[in-house]
PDB file of N, CA and C in Angstrom:
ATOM      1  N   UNK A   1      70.343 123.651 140.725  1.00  0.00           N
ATOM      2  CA  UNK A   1      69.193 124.248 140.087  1.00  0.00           C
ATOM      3  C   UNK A   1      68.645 125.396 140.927  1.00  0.00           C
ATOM      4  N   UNK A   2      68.753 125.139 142.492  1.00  0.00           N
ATOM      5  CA  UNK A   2      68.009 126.151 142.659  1.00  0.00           C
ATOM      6  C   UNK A   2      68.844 127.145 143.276  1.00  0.00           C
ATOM      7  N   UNK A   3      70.232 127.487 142.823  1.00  0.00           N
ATOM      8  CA  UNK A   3      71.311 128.293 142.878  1.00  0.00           C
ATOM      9  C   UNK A   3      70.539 129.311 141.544  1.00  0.00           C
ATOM     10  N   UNK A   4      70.552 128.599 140.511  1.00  0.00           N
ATOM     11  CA  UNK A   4      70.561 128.547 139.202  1.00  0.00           C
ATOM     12  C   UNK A   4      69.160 130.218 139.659  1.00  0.00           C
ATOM     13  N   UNK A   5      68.051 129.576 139.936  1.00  0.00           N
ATOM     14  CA  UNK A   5      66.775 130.159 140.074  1.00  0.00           C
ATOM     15  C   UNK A   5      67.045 131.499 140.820  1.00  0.00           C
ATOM     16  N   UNK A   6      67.687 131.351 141.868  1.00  0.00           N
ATOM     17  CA  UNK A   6      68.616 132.542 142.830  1.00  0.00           C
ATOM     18  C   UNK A   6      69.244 133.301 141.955  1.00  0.00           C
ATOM     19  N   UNK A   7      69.917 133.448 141.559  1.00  0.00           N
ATOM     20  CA  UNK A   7      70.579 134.062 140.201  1.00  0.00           C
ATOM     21  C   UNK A   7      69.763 134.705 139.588  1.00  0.00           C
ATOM     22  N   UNK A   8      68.927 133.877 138.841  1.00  0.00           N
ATOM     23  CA  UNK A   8      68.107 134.755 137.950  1.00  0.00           C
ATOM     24  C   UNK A   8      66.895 135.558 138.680  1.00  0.00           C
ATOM     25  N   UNK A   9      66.594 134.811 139.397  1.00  0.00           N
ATOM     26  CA  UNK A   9      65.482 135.999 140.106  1.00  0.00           C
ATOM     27  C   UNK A   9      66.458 137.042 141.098  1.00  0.00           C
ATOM     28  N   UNK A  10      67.616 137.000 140.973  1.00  0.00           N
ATOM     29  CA  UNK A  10      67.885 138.275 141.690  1.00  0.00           C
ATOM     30  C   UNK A  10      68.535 139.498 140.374  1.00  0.00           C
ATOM     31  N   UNK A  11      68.525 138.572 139.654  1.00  0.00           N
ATOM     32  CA  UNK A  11      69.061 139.347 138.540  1.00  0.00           C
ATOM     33  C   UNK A  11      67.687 140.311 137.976  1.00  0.00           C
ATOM     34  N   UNK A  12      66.718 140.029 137.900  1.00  0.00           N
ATOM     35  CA  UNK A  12      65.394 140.495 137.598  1.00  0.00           C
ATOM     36  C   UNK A  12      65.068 141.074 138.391  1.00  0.00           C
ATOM     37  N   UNK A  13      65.332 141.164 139.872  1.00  0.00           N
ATOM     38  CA  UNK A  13      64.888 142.071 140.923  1.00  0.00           C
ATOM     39  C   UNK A  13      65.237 143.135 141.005  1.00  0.00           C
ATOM     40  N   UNK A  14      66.922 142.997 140.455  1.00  0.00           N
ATOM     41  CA  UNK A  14      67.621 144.000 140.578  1.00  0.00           C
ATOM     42  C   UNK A  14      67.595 145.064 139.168  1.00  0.00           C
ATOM     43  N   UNK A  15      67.072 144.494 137.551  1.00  0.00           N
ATOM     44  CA  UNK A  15      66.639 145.394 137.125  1.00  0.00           C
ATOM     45  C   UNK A  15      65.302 145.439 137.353  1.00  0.00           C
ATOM     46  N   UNK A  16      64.258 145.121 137.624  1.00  0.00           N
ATOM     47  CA  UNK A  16      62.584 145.952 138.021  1.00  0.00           C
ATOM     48  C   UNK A  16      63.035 147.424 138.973  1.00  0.00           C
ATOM     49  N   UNK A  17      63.820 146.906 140.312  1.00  0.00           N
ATOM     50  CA  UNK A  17      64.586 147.944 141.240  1.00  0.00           C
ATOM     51  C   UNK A  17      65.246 149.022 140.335  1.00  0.00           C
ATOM     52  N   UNK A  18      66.068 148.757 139.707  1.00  0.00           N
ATOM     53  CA  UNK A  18      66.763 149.831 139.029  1.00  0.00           C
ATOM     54  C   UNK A  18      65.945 150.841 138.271  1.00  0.00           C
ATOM     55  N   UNK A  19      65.030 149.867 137.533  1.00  0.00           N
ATOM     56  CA  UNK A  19      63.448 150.708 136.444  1.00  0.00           C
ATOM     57  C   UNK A  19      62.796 151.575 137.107  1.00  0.00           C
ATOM     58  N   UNK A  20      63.002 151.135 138.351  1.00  0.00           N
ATOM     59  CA  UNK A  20      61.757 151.883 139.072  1.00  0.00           C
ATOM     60  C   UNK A  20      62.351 153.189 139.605  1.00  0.00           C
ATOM     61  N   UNK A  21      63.907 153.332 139.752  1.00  0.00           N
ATOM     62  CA  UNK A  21      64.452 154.597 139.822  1.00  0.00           C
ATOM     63  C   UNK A  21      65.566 155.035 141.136  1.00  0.00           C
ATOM     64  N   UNK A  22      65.301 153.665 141.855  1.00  0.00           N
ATOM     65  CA  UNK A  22      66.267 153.734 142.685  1.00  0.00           C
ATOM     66  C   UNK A  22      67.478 153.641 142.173  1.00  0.00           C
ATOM     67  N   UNK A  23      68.846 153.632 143.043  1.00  0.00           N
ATOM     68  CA  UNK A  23      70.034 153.249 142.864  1.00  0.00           C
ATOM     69  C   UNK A  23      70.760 152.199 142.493  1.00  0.00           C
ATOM     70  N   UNK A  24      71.407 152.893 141.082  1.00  0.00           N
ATOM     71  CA  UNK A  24      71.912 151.244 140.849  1.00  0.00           C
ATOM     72  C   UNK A  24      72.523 150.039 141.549  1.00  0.00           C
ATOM     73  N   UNK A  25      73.238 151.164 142.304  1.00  0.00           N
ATOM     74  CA  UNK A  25      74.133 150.314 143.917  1.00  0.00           C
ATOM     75  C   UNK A  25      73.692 149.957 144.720  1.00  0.00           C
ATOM     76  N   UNK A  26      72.595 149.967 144.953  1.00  0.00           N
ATOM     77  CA  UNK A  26      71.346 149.439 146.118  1.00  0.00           C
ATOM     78  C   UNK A  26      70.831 148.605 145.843  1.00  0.00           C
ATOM     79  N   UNK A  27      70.365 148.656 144.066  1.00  0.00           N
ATOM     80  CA  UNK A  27      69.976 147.659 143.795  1.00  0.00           C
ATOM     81  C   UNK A  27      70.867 146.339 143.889  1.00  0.00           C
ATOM     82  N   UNK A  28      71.672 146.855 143.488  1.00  0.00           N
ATOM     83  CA  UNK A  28      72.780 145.608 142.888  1.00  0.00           C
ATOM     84  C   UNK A  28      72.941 144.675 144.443  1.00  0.00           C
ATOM     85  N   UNK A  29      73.135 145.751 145.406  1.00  0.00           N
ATOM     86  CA  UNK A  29      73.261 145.345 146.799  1.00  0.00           C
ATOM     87  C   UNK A  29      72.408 144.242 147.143  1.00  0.00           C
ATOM     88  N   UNK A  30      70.929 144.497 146.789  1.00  0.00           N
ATOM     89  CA  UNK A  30      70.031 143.302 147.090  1.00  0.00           C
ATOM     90  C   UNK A  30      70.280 142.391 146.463  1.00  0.00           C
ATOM     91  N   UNK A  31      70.539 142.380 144.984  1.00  0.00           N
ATOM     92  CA  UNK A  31      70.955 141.546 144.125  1.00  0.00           C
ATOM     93  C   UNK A  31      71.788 140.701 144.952  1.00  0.00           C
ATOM     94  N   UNK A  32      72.886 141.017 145.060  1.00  0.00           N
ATOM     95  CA  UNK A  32      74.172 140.594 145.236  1.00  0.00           C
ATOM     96  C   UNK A  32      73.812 139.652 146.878  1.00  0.00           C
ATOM     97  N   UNK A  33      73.062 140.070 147.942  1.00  0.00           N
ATOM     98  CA  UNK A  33      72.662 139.619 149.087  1.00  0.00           C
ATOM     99  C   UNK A  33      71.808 137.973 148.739  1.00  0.00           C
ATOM    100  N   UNK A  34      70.992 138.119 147.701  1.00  0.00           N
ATOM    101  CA  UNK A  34      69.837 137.199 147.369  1.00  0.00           C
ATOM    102  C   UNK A  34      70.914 136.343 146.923  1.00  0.00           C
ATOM    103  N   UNK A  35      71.835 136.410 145.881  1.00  0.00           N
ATOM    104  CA  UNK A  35      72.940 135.581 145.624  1.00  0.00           C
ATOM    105  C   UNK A  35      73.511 135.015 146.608  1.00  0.00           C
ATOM    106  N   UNK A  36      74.035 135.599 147.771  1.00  0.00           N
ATOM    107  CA  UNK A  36      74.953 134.805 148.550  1.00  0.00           C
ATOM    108  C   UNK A  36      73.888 134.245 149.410  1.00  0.00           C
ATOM    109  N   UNK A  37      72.596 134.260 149.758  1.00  0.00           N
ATOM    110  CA  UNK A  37      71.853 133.440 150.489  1.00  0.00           C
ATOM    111  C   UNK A  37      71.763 132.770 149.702  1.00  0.00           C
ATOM    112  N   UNK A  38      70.919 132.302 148.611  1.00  0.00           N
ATOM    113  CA  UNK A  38      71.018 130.906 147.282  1.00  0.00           C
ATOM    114  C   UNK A  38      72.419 130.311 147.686  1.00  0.00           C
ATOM    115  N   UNK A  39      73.420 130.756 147.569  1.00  0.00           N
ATOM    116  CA  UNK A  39      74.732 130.097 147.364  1.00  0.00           C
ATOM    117  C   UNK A  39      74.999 129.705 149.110  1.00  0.00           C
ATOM    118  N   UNK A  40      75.088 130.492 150.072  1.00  0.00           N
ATOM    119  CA  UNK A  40      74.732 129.767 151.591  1.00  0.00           C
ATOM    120  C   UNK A  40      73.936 128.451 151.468  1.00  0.00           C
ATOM    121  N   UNK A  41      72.546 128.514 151.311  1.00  0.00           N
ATOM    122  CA  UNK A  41      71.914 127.680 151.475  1.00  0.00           C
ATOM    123  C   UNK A  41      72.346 126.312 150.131  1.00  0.00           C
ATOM    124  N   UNK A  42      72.676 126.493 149.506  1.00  0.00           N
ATOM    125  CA  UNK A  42      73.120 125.407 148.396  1.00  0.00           C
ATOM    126  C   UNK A  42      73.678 124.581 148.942  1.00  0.00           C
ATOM    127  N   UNK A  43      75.519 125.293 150.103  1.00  0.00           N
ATOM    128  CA  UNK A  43      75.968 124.736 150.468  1.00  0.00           C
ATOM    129  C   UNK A  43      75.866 124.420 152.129  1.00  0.00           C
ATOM    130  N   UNK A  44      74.621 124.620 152.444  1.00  0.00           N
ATOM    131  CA  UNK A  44      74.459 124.104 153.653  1.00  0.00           C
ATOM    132  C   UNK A  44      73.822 122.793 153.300  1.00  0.00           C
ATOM    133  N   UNK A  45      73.139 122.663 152.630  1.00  0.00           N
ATOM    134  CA  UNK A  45      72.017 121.755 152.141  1.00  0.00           C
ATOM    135  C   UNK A  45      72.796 119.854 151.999  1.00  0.00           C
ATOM    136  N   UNK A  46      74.376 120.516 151.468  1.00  0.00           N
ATOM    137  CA  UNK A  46      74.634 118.849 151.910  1.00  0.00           C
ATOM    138  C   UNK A  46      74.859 118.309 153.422  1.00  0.00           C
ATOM    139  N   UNK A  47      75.206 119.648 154.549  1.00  0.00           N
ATOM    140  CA  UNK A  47      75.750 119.190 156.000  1.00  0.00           C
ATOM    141  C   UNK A  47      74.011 118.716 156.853  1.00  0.00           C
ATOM    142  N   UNK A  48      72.367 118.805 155.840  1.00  0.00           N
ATOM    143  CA  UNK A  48      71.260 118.737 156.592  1.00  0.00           C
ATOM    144  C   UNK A  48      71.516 117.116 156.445  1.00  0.00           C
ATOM    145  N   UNK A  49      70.547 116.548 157.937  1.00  0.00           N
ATOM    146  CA  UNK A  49      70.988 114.710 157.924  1.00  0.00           C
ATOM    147  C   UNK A  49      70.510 114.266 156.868  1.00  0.00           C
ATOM    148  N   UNK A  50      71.004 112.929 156.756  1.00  0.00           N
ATOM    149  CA  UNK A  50      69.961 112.031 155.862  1.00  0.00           C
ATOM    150  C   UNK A  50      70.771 112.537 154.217  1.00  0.00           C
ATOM    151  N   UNK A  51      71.378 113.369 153.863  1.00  0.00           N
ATOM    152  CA  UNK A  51      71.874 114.072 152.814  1.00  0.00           C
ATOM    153  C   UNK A  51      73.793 113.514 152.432  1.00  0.00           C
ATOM    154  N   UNK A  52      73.894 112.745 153.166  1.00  0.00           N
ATOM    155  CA  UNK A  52      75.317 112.704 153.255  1.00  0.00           C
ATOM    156  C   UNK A  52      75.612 111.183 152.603  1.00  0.00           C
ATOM    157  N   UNK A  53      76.364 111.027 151.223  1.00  0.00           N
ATOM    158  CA  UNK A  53      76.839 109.595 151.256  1.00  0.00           C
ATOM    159  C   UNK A  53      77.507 108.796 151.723  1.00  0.00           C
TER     160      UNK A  53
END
Protein backbone atom coordinates (compact mmCIF):
# COMPACT_ATOMS: atom_id res chain seq x y z
CA UNK A 1 0.00 0.00 0.00
CA UNK A 2 2.36 2.35 0.74
CA UNK A 3 4.46 1.57 -2.51
CA UNK A 4 1.04 2.03 -3.99
CA UNK A 5 0.83 5.89 -2.33
CA UNK A 6 4.65 6.47 -3.63
CA UNK A 7 3.57 5.99 -7.04
CA UNK A 8 0.86 8.07 -7.09
CA UNK A 9 2.10 10.94 -5.27
CA UNK A 10 5.09 10.97 -7.40
CA UNK A 11 3.11 10.69 -10.31
CA UNK A 12 1.22 14.02 -9.31
CA UNK A 13 4.40 15.71 -8.40
CA UNK A 14 5.73 15.14 -11.44
CA UNK A 15 2.76 16.58 -13.41
CA UNK A 16 2.14 19.89 -10.90
CA UNK A 17 6.32 20.11 -11.82
CA UNK A 18 5.79 19.77 -15.40
CA UNK A 19 2.52 22.55 -15.22
CA UNK A 20 4.52 24.74 -13.69
CA UNK A 21 7.02 24.82 -16.68
CA UNK A 22 9.96 23.13 -15.83
CA UNK A 23 11.42 20.15 -17.69
CA UNK A 24 9.79 17.28 -18.51
CA UNK A 25 13.04 15.26 -17.76
CA UNK A 26 13.63 16.75 -14.47
CA UNK A 27 10.54 16.29 -13.63
CA UNK A 28 10.22 12.81 -14.44
CA UNK A 29 13.74 12.54 -12.67
CA UNK A 30 12.14 13.38 -9.29
CA UNK A 31 9.38 11.29 -10.16
CA UNK A 32 11.30 8.43 -10.94
CA UNK A 33 13.79 9.06 -7.55
CA UNK A 34 10.48 9.21 -5.14
CA UNK A 35 9.67 5.77 -6.81
CA UNK A 36 12.76 4.00 -6.11
CA UNK A 37 12.86 5.34 -2.44
CA UNK A 38 8.98 3.92 -1.87
CA UNK A 39 10.23 0.74 -3.54
CA UNK A 40 13.83 0.79 -1.29
CA UNK A 41 12.02 1.28 1.67
CA UNK A 42 9.11 -1.38 0.92
CA UNK A 43 11.82 -3.72 0.64
CA UNK A 44 13.83 -2.90 3.49
CA UNK A 45 10.87 -2.95 5.72
CA UNK A 46 10.80 -6.86 5.90
CA UNK A 47 14.91 -7.13 6.99
CA UNK A 48 13.56 -4.26 10.25
CA UNK A 49 13.41 -6.83 13.63
CA UNK A 50 10.42 -8.15 14.96
CA UNK A 51 9.10 -8.25 11.04
CA UNK A 52 10.40 -11.61 10.06
CA UNK A 53 8.31 -15.01 10.17
Amino acid sequence: MGFLLSLMGALVIWLVIWALGYSGLDSALLAIAIIVIGATARLLVGYLPGRRS
